[in-house]
PDB file of N, CA and C in Angstrom:
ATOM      1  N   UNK A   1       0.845  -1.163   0.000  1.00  0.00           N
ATOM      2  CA  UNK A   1       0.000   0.000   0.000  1.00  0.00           C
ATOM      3  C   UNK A   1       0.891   1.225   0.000  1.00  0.00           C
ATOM      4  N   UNK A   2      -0.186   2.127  -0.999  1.00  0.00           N
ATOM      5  CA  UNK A   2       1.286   3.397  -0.797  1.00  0.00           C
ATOM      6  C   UNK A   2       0.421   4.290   0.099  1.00  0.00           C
ATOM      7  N   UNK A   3       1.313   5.225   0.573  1.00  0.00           N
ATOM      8  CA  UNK A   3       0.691   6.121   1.793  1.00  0.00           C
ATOM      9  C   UNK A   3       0.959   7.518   1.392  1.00  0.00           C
ATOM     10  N   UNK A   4       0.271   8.602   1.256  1.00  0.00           N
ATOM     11  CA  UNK A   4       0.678   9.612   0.562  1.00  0.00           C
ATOM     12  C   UNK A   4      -0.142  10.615   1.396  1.00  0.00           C
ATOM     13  N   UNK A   5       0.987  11.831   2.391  1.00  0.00           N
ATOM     14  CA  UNK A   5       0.777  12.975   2.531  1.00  0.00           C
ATOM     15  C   UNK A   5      -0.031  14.204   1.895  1.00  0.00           C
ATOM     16  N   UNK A   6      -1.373  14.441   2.250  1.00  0.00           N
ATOM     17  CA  UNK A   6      -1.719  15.514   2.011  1.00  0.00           C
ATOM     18  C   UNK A   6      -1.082  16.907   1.898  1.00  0.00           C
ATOM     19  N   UNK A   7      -0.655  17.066   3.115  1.00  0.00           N
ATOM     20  CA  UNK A   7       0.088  18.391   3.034  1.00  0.00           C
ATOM     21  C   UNK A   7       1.463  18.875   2.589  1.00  0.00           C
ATOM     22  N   UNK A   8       2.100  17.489   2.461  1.00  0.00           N
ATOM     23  CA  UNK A   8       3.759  18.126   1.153  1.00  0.00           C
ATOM     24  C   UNK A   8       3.372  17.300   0.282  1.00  0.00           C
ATOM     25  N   UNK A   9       2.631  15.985  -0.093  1.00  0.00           N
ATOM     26  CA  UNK A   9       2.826  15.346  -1.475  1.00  0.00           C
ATOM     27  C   UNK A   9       3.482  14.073  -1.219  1.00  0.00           C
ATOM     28  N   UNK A  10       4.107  13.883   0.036  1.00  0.00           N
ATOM     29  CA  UNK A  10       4.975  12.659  -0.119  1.00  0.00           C
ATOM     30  C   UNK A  10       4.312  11.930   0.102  1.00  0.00           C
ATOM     31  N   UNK A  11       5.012  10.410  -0.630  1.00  0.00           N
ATOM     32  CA  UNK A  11       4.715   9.344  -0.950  1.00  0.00           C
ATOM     33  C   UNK A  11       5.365   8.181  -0.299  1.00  0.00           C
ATOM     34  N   UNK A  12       4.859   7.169   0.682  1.00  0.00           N
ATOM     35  CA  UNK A  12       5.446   6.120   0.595  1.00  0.00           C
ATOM     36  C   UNK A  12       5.372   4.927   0.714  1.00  0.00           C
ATOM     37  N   UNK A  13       6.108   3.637   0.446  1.00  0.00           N
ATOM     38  CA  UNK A  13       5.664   2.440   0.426  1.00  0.00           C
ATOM     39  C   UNK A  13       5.351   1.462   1.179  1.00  0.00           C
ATOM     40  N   UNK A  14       4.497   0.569   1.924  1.00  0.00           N
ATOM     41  CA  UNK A  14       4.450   0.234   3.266  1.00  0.00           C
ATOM     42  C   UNK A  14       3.503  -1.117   3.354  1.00  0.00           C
ATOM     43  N   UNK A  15       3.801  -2.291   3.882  1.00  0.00           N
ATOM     44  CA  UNK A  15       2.611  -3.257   4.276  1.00  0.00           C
ATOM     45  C   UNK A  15       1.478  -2.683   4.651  1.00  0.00           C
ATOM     46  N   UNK A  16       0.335  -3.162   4.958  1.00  0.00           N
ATOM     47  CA  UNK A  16      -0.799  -2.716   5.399  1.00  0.00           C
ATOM     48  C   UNK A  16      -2.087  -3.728   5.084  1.00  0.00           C
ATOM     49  N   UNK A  17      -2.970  -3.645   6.036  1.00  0.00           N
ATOM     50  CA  UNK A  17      -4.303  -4.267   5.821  1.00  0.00           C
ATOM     51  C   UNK A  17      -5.529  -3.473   5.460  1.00  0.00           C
ATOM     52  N   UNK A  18      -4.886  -1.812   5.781  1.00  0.00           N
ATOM     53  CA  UNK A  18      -5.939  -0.750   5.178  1.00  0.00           C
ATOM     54  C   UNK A  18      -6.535  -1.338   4.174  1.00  0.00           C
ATOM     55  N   UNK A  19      -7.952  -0.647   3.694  1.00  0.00           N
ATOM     56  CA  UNK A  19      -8.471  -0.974   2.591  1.00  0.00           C
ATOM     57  C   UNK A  19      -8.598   0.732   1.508  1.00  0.00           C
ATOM     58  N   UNK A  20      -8.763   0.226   0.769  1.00  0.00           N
ATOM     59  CA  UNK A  20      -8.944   1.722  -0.565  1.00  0.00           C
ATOM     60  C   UNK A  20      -9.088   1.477  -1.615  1.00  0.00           C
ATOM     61  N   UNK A  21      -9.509   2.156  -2.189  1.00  0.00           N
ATOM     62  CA  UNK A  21     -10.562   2.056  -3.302  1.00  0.00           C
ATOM     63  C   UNK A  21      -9.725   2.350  -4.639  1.00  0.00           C
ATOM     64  N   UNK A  22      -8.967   4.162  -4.467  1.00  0.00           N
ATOM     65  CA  UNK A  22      -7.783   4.563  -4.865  1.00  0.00           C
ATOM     66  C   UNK A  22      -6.472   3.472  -5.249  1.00  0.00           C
ATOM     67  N   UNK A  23      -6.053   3.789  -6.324  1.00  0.00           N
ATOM     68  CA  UNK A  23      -4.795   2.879  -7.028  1.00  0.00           C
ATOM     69  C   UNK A  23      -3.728   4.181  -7.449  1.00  0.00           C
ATOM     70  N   UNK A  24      -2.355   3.874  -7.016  1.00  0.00           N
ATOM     71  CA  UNK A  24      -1.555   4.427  -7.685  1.00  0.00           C
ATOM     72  C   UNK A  24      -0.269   3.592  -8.314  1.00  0.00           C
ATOM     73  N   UNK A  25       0.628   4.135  -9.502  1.00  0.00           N
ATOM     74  CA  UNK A  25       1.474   3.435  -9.959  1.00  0.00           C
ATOM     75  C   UNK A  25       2.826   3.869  -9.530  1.00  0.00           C
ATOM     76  N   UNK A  26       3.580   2.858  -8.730  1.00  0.00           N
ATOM     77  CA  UNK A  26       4.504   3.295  -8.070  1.00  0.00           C
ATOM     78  C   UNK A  26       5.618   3.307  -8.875  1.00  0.00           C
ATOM     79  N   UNK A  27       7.018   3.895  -8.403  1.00  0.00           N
ATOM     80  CA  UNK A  27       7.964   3.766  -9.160  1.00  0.00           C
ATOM     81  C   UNK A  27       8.541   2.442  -9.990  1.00  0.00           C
ATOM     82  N   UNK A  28       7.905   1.381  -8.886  1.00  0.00           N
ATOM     83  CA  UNK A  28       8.156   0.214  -9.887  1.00  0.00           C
ATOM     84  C   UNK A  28       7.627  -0.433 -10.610  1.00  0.00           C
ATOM     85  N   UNK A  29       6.703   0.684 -11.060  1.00  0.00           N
ATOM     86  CA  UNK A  29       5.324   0.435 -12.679  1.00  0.00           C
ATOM     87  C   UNK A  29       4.600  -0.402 -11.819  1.00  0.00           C
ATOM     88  N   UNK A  30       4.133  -0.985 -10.387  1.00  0.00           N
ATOM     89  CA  UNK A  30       2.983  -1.742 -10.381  1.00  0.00           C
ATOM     90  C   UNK A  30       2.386  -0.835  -9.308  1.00  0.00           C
ATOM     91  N   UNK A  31       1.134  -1.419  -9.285  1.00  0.00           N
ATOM     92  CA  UNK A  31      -0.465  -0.389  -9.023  1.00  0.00           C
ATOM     93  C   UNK A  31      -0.672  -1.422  -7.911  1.00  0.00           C
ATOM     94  N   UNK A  32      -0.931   0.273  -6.808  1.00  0.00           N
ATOM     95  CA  UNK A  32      -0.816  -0.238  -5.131  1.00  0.00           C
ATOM     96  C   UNK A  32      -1.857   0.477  -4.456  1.00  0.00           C
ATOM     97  N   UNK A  33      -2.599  -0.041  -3.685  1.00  0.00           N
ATOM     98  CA  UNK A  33      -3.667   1.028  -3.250  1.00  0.00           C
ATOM     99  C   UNK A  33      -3.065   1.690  -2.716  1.00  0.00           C
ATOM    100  N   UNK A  34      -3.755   3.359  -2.437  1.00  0.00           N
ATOM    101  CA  UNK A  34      -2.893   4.394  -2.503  1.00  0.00           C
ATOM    102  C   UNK A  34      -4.076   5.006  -1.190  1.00  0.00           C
ATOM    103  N   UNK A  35      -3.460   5.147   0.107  1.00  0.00           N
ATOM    104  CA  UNK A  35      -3.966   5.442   1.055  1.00  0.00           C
ATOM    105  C   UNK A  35      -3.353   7.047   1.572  1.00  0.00           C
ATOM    106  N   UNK A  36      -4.638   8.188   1.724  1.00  0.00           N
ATOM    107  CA  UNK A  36      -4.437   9.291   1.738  1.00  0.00           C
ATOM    108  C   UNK A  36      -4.390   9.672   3.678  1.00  0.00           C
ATOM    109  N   UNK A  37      -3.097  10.307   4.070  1.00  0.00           N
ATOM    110  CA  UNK A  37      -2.770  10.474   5.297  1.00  0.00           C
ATOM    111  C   UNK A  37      -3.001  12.077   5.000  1.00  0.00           C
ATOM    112  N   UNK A  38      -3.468  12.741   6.634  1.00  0.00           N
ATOM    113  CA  UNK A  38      -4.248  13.827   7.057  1.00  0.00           C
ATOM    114  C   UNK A  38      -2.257  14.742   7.510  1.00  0.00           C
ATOM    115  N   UNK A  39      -1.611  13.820   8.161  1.00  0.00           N
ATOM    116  CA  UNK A  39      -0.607  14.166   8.406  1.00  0.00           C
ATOM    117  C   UNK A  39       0.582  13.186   8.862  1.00  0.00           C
ATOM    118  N   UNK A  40       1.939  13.084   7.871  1.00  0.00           N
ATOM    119  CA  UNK A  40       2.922  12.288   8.506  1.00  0.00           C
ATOM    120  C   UNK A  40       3.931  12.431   9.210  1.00  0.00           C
ATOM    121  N   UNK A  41       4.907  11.681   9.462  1.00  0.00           N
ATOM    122  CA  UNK A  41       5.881  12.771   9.757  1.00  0.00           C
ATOM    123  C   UNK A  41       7.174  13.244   8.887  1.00  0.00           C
ATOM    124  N   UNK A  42       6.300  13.129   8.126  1.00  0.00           N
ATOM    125  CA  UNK A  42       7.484  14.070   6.816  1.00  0.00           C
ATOM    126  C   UNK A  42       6.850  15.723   6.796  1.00  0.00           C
ATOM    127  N   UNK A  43       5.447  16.104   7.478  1.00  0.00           N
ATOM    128  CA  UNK A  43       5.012  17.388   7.663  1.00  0.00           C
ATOM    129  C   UNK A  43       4.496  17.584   8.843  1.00  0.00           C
ATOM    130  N   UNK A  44       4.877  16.323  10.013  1.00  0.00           N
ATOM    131  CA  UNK A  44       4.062  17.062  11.511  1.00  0.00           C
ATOM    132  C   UNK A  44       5.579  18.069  12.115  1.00  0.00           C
ATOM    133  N   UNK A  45       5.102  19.041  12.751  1.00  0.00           N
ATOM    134  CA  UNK A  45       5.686  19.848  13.471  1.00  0.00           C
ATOM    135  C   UNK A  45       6.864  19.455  14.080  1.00  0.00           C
ATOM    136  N   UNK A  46       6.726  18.499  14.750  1.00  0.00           N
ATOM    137  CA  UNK A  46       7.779  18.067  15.967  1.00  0.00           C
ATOM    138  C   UNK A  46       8.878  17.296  15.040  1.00  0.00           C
ATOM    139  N   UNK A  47       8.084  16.527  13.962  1.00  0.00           N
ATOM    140  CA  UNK A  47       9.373  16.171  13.374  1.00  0.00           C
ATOM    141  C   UNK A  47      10.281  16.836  12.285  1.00  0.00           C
ATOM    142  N   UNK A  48       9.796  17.665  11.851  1.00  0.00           N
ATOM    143  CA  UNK A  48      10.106  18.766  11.044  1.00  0.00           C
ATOM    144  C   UNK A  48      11.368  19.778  11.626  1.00  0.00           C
ATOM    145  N   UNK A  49      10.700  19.813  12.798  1.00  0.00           N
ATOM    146  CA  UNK A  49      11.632  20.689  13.394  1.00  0.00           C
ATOM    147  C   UNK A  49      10.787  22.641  13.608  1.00  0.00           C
ATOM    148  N   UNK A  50       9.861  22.565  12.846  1.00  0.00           N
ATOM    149  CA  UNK A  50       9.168  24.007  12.221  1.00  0.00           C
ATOM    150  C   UNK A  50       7.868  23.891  13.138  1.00  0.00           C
ATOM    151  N   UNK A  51       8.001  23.548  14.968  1.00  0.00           N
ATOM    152  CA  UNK A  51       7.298  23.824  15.532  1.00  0.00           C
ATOM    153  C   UNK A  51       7.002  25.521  15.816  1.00  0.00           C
ATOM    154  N   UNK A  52       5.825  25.729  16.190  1.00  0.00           N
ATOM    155  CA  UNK A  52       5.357  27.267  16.401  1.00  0.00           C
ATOM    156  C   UNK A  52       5.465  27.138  18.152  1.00  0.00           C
ATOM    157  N   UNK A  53       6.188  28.049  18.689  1.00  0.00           N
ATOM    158  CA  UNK A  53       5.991  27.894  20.483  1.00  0.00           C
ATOM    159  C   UNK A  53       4.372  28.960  20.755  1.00  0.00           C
ATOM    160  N   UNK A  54       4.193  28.953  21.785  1.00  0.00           N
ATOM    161  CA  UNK A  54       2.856  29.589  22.227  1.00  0.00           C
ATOM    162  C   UNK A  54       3.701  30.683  23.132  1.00  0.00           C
ATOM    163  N   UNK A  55       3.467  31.977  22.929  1.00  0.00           N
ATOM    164  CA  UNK A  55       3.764  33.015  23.640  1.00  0.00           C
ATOM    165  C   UNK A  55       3.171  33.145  24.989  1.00  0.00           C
ATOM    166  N   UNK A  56       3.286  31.918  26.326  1.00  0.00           N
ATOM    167  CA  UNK A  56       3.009  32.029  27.608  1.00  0.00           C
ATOM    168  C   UNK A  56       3.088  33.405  28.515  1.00  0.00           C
ATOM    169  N   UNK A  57       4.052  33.827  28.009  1.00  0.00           N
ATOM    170  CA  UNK A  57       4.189  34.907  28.446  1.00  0.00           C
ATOM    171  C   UNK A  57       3.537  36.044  28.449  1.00  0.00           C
ATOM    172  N   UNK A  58       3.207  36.362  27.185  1.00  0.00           N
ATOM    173  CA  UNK A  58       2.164  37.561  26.446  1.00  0.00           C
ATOM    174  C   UNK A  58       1.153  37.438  27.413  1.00  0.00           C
ATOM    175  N   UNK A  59       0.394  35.794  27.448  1.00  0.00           N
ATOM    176  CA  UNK A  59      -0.706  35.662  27.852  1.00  0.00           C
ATOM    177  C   UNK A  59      -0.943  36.093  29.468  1.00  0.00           C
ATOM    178  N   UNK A  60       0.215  35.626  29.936  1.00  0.00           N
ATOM    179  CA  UNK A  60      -0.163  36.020  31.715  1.00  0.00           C
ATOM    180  C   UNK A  60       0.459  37.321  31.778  1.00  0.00           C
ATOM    181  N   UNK A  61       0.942  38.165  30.861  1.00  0.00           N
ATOM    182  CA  UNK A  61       1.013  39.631  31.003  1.00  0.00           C
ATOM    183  C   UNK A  61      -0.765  40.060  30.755  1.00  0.00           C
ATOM    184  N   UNK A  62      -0.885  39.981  29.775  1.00  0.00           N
ATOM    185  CA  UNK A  62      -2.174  39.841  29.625  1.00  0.00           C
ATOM    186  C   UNK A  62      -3.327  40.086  30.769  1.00  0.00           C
ATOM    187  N   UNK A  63      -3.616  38.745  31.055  1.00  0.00           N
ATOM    188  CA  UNK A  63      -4.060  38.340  32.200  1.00  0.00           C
ATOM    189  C   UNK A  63      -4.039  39.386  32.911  1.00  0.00           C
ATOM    190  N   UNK A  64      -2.726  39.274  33.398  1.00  0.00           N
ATOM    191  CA  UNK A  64      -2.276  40.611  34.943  1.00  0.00           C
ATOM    192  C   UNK A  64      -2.777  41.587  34.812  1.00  0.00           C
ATOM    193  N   UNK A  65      -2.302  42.175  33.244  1.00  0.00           N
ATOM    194  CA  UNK A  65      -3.572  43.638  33.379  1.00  0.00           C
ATOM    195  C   UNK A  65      -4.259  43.911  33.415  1.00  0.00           C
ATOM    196  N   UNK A  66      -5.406  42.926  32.867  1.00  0.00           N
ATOM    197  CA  UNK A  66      -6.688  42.580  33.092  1.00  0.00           C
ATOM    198  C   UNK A  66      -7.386  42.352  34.421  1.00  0.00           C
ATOM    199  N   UNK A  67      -6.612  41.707  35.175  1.00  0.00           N
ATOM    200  CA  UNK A  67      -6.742  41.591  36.799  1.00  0.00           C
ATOM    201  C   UNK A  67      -6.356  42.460  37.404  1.00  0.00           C
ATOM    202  N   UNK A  68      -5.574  43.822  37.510  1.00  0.00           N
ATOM    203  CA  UNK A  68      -5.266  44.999  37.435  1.00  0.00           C
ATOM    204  C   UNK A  68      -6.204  45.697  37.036  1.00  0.00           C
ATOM    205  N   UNK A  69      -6.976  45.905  36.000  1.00  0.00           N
ATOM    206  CA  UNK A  69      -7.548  46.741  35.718  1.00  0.00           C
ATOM    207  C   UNK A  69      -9.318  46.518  36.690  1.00  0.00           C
ATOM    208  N   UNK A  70      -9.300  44.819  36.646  1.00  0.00           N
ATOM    209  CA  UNK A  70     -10.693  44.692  37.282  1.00  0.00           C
ATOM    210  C   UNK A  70     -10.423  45.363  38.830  1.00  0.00           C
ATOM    211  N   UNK A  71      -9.589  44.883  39.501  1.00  0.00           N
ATOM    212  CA  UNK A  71      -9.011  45.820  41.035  1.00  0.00           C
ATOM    213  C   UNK A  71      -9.427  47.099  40.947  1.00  0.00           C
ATOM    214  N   UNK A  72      -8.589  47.777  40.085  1.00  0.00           N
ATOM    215  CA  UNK A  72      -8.755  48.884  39.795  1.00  0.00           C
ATOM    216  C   UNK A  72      -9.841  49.535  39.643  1.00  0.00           C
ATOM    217  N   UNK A  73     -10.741  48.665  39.004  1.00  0.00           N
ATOM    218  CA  UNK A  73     -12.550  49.513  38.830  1.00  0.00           C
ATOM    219  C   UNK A  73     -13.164  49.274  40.152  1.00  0.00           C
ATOM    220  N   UNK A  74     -13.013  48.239  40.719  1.00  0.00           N
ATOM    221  CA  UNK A  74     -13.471  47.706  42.076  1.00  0.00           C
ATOM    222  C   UNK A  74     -12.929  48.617  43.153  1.00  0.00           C
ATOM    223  N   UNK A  75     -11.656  49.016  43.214  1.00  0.00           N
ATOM    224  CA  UNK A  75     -11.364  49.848  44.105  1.00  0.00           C
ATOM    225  C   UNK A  75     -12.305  51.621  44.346  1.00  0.00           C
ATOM    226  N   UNK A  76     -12.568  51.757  42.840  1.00  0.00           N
ATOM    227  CA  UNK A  76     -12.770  53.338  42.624  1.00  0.00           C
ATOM    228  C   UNK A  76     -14.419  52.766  43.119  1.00  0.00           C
ATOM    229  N   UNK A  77     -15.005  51.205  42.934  1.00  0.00           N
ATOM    230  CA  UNK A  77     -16.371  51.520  42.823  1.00  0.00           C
ATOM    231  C   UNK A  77     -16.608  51.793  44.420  1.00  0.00           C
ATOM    232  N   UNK A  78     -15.762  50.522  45.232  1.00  0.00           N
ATOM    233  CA  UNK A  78     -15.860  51.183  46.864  1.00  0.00           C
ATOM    234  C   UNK A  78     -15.223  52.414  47.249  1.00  0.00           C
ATOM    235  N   UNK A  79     -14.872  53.162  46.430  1.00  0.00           N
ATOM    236  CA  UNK A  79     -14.314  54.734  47.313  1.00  0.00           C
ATOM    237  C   UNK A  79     -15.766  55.320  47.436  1.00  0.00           C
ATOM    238  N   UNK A  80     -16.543  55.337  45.969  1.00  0.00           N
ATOM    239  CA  UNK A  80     -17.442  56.459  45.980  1.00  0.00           C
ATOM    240  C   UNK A  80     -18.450  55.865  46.954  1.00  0.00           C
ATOM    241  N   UNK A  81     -19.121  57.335  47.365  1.00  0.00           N
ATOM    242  CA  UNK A  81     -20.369  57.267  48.230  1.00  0.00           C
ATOM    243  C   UNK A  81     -21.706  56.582  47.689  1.00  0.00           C
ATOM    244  N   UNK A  82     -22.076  55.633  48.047  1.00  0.00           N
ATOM    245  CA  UNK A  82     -23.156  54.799  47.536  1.00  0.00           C
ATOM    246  C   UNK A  82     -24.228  56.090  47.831  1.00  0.00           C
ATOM    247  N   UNK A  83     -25.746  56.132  46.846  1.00  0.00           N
ATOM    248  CA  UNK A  83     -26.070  56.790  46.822  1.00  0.00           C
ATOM    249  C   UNK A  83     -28.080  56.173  47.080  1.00  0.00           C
ATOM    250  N   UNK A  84     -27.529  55.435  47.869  1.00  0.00           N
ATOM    251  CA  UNK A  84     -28.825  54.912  48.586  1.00  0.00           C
ATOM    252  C   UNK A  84     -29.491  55.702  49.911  1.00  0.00           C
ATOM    253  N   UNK A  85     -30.694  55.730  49.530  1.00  0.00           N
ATOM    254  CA  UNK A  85     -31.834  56.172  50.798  1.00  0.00           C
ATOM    255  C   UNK A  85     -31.093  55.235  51.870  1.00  0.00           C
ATOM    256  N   UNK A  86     -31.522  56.159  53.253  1.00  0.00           N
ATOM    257  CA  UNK A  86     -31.879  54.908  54.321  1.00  0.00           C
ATOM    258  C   UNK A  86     -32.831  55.573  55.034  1.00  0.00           C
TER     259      UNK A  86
END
């Protein structure tokens, strides 16, 4: 069975009990079912090397000011004089 990457194109050759419908002709002129992969590791991240990191940092800066700023409204809302009857 051949196994062939969606996302670069690659192709390769492999035992299998998969089933498919799809035929392709491999380099050695004979016709192999040809099973379509979502991702291998000829294009996942980790093996590539062309992982993206997540900016942790940004985020709990973020955060902080946001939690800062809620303090902050909370503080000004208990300064002022509530403006209830009694």
């Amino acid at each position: 069975m051949v196994f062939k990457d969606v996302i670069n194109g690659e192709m390769f050759l492999s035992r299998s009990c998969a089933h498919s419908k799809e035929t392709v002709t491999w380099e050695d002129g004979k016709q192999y079912p040809l099973y379509l992969l979502g991702i291998s590791s000829s294009s996942h991240p980790f093996y590539t090397g062309k992982q993206t990191f997540v900016d942790t940092a940004g985020r709990v800066d973020k955060y902080q000011q946001r939690l800062a700023k809620t303090e902050a409204a909370k503080a000004s809302a208990a300064a002022k004089p509530s403006k209830r009857r009694k």
